[in-house]
Protein backbone atom coordinates (compact mmCIF):
# COMPACT_ATOMS: atom_id res chain seq x y z
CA UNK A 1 -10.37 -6.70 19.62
CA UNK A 2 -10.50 -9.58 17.03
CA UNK A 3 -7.29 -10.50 15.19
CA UNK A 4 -7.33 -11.25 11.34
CA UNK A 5 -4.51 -12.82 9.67
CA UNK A 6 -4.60 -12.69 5.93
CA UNK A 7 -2.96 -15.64 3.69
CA UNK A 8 -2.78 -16.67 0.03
CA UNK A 9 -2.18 -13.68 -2.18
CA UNK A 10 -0.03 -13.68 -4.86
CA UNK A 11 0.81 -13.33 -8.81
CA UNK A 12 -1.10 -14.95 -11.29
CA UNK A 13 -1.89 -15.23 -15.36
CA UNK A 14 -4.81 -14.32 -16.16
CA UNK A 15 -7.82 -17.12 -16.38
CA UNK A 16 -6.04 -18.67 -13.50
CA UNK A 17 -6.74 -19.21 -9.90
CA UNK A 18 -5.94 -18.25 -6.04
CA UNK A 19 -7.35 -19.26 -2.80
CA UNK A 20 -7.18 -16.27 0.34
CA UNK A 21 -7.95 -17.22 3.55
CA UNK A 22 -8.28 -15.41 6.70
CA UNK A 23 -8.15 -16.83 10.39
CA UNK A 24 -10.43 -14.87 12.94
CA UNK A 25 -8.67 -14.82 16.64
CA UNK A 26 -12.49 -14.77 17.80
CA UNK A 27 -15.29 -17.74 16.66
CA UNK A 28 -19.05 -15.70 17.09
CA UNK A 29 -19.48 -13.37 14.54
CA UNK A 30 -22.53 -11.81 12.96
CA UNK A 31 -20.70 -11.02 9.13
CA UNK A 32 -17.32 -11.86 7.47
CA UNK A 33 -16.07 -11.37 4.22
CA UNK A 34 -13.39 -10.10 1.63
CA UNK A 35 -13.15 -6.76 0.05
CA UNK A 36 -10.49 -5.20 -2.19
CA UNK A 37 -9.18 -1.91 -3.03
CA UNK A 38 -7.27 -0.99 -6.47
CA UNK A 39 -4.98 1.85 -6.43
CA UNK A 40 -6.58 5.12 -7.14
CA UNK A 41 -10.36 3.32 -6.32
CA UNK A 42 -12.72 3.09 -3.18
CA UNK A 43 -12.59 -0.12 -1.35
CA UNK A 44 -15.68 -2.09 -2.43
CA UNK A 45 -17.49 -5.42 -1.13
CA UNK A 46 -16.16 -8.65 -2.76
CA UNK A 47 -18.03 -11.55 -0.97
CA UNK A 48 -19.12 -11.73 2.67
CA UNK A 49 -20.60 -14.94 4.23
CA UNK A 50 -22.69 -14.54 7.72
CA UNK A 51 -22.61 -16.75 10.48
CA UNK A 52 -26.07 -18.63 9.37
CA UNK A 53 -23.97 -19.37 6.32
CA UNK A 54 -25.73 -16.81 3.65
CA UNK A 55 -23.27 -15.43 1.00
CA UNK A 56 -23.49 -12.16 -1.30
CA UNK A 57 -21.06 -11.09 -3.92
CA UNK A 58 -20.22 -8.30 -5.98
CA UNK A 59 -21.63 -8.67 -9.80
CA UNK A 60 -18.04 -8.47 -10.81
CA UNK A 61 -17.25 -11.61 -9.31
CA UNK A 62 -20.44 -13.83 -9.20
CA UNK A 63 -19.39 -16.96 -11.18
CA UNK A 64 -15.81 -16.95 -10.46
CA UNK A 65 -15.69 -16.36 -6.63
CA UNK A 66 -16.82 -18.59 -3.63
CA UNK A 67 -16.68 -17.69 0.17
CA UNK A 68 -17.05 -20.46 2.76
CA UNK A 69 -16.81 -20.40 6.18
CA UNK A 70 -14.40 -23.19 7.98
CA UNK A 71 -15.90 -23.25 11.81
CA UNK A 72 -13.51 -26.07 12.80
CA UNK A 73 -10.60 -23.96 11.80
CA UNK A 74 -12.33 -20.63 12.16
CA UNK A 75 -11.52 -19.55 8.83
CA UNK A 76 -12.81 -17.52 6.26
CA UNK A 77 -11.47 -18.29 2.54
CA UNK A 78 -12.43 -16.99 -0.63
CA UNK A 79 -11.53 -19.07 -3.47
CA UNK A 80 -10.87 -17.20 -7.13
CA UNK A 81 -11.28 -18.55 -10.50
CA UNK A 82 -11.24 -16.94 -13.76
CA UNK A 83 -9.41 -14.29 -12.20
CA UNK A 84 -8.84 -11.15 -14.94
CA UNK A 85 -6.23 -8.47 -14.64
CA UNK A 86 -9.16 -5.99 -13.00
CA UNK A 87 -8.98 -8.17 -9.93
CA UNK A 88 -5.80 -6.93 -9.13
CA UNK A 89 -5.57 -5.18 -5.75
CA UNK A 90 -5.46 -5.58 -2.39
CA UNK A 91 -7.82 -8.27 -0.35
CA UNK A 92 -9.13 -7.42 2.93
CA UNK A 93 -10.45 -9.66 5.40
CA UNK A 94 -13.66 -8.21 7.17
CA UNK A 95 -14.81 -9.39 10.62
CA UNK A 96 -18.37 -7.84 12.19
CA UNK A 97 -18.88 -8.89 15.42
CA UNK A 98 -22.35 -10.77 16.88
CA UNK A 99 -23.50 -6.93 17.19
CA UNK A 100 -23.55 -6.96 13.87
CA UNK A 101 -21.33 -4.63 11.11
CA UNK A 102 -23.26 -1.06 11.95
CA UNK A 103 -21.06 -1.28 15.76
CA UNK A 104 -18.14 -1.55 13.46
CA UNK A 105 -15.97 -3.33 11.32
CA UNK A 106 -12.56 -5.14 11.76
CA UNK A 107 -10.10 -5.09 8.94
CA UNK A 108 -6.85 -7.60 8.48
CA UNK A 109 -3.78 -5.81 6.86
CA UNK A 110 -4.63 -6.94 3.67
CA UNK A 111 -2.95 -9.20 0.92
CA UNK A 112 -1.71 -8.32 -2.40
CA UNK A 113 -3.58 -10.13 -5.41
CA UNK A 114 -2.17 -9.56 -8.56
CA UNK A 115 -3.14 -10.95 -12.25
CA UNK A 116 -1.38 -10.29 -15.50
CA UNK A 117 -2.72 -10.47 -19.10
């Protein structure tokens, strides 16, 4: 069972900028990424990077957002810009394993992001 450890949320002004990261107790991995969920809204895909280093993001965020992938520290971080108040919710790290995601996917407890106008 992988362990994901969630850092960097936070409150922030609008137009302004946060950095989440997410350390992965296990290296080999097919798929990580970030999602969020809003209260009152399904959880939906933010970015998610895979281990041969290709990225996708959510139209919402293209332009603002970058994922990379930190092998030496085994971290994933996602690095906001521009943020607007409908970014606020809460960030989820994702881990799939080198199964890849459809054997399951591994959630951190999530990390509050939060942007005022």
């Amino acid at each position: 069972q992988v362990q994901l450890v969630e850092s960097g949320g936070g409150w922030v002004q609008a137009g302004g900028s946060l950095r989440l990261s997410c350390a992965a107790s296990r290296s080999i991995f097919s798929e990580m990424g970030w999602y969020r969920q809003a209260p009152g809204k399904q959880r939906e895909m933010v970015a998610t990077i895979t281990n041969a280093g290709g990225t996708a993001y959510a139209d919402s965020v293209k332009g603002r957002f970058a994922i990379t992938h930190n092998s030496a520290k085994n971290t994933v971080d996602l690095q906001m810009s521009s943020l607007k108040p409908e970014d606020t919710a809460i960030y989820y790290c994702s881990f799939c394993s080198e199964n890849g995601c459809y054997s399951g996917i591994s959630w951190g407890r999530g990390t509050q992001v939060t942007v005022s106008s």
